[in-house]
Protein backbone atom coordinates (compact mmCIF):
# COMPACT_ATOMS: atom_id res chain seq x y z
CA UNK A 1 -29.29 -146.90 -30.93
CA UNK A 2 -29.10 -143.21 -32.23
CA UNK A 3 -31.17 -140.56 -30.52
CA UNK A 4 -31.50 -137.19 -31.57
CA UNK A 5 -33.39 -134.60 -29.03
CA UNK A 6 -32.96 -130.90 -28.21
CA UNK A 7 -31.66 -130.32 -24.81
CA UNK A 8 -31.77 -127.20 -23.41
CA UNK A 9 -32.47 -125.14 -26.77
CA UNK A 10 -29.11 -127.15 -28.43
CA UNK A 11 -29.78 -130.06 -30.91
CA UNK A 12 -27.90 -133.14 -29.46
CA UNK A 13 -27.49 -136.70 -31.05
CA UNK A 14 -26.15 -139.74 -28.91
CA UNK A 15 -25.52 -143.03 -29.23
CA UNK A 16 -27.31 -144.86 -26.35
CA UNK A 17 -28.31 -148.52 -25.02
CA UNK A 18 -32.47 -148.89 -26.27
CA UNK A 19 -33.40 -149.45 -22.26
CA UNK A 20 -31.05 -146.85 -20.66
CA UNK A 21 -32.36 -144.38 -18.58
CA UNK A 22 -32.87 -140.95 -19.77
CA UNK A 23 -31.73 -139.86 -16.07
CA UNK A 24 -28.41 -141.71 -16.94
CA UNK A 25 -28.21 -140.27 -20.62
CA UNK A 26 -28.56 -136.84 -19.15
CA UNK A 27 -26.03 -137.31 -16.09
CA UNK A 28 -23.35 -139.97 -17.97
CA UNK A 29 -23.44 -139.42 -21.72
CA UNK A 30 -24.99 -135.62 -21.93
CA UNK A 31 -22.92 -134.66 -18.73
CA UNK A 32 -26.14 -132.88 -17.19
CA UNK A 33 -25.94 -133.82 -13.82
CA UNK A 34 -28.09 -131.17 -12.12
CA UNK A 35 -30.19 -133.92 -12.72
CA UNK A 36 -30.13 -136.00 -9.37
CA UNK A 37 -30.80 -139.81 -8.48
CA UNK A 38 -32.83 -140.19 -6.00
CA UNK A 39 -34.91 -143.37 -5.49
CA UNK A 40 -34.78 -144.91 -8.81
CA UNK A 41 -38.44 -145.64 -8.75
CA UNK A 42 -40.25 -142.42 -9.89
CA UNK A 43 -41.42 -142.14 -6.54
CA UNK A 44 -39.46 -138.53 -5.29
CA UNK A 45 -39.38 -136.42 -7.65
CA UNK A 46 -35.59 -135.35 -7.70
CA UNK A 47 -34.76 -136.53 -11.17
CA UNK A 48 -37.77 -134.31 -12.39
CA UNK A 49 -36.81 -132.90 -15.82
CA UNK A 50 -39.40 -131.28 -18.40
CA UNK A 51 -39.82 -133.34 -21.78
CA UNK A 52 -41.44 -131.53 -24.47
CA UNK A 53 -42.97 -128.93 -21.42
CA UNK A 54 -44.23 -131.57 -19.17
CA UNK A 55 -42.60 -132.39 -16.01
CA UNK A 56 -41.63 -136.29 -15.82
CA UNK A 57 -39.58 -138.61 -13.52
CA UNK A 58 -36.45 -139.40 -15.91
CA UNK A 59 -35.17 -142.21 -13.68
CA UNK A 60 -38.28 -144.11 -14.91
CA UNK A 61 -38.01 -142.78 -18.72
CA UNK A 62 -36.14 -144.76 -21.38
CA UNK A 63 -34.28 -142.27 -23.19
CA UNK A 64 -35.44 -143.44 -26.23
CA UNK A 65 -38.97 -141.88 -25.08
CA UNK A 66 -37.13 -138.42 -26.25
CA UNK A 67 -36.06 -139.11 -29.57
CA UNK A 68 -36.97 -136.30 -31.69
CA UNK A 69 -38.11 -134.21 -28.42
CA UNK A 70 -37.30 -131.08 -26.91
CA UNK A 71 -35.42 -131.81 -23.11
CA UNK A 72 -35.48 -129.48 -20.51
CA UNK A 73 -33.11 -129.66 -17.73
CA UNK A 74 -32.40 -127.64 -14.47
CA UNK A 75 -29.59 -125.85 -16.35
CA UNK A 76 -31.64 -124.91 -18.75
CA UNK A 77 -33.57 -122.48 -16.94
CA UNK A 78 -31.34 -119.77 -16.22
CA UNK A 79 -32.26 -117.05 -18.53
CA UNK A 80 -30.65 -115.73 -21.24
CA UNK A 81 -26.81 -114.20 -19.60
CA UNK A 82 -27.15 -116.96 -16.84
CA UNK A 83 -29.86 -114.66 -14.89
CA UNK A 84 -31.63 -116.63 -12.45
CA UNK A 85 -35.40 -117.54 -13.09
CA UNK A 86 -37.56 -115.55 -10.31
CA UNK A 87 -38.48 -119.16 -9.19
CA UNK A 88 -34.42 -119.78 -8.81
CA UNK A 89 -34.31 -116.30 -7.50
CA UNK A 90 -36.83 -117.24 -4.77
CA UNK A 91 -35.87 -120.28 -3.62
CA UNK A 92 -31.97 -118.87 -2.73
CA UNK A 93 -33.13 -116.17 -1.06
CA UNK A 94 -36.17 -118.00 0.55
CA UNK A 95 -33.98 -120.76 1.78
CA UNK A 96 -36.38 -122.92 -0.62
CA UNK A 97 -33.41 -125.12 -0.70
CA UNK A 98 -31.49 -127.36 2.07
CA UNK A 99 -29.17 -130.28 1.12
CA UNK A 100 -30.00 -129.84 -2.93
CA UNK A 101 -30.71 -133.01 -3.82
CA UNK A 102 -35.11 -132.34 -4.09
CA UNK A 103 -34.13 -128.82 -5.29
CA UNK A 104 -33.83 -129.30 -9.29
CA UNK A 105 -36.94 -131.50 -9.49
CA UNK A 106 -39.09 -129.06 -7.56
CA UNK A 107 -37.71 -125.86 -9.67
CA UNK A 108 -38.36 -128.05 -13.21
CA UNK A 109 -42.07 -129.27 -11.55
CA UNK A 110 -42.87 -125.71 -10.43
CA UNK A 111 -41.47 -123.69 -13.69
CA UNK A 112 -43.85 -125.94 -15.48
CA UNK A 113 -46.28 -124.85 -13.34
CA UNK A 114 -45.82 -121.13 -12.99
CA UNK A 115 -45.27 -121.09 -16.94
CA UNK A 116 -48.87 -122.20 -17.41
CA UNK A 117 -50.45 -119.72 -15.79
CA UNK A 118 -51.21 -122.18 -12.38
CA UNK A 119 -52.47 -120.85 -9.47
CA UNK A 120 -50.24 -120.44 -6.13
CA UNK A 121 -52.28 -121.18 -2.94
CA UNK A 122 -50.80 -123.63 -0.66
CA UNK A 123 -53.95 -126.29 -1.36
CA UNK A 124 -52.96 -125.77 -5.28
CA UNK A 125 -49.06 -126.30 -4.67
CA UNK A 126 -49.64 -128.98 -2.75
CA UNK A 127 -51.56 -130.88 -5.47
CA UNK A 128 -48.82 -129.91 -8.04
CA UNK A 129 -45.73 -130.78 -5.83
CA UNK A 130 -47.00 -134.04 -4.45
CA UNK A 131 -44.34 -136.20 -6.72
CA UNK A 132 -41.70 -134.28 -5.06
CA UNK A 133 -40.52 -135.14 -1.79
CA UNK A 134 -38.20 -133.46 0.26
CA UNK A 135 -37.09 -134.67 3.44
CA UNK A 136 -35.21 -131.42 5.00
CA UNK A 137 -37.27 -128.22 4.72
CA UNK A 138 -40.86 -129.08 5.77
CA UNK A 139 -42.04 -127.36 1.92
CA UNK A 140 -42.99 -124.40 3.83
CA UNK A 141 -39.93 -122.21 2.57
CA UNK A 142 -40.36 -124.76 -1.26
CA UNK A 143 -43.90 -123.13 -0.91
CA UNK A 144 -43.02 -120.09 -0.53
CA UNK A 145 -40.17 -119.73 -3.30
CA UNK A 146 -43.09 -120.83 -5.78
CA UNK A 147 -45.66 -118.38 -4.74
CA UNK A 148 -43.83 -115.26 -4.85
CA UNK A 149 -41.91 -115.98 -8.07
CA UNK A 150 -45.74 -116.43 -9.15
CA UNK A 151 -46.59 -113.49 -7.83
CA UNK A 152 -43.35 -111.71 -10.02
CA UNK A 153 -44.18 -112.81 -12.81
């Protein structure tokens, strides 16, 4: 089956399996692999991408869900230049990040967030990050990243 999306702001056409994962599309066929695998059950968060603005678990995602749709991946949201994002910004120098794997799903889950305007209190973030799970940091230092790129923008 053909499917035709935009991926990061460039038009891309593939030719996929009907069932295949959109996690696998990105990471095999699309060679986006910022993308991780993590439990293969929509249940962590770390494949988090953004389809058509809205944050969704790709391992659980046929790909053919984003034919004719506009895909947003972790690469995609450096700025224009390769600039970090102030969330990207914030989570290096916050230590918002340990072993990586949680790290793109949280940064496409809170972008979403931060780019509608959502508030930053820990009670808030916690609601908003819930499908994300990182076992390494405690989300203290995740929490932090997120509130004061909120507070920069």
């Amino acid at each position: 089956m053909t499917i035709s999306f935009t991926l990061n702001g460039e038009p891309i056409t593939l030719d996929v399996p009907p069932m295949k994962r959109l996690l696998d599309v990105l990471r095999e066929d699309a060679g986006r692999t910022g993308t991780k695998y993590g439990c293969g059950e929509g249940e962590c968060g770390a494949c988090t991408i953004r389809l058509n603005g809205e944050p969704i678990m790709s391992c659980i995602t046929p790909a053919i869900q984003a034919d004719g749709g506009d895909v947003r991946t972790v690469e995609g949201l450096c700025e224009a230049g390769g600039e970090l994002t102030p969330l990207q910004h914030q989570f290096l120098v916050c230590n918002g990040a340990q072993c990586g794997i949680c790290t793109p799903g949280f940064l496409m889950t809170a972008s979403a967030h931060l780019e509608a305007g959502g508030a930053t209190d820990t009670e808030t973030l916690r609601d908003t990050l819930a499908g994300n799970i990182c076992r390494c940091t405690g989300y203290g230092r995740i929490f932090e990243s997120v509130q004061k790129a909120g507070a920069a923008q």
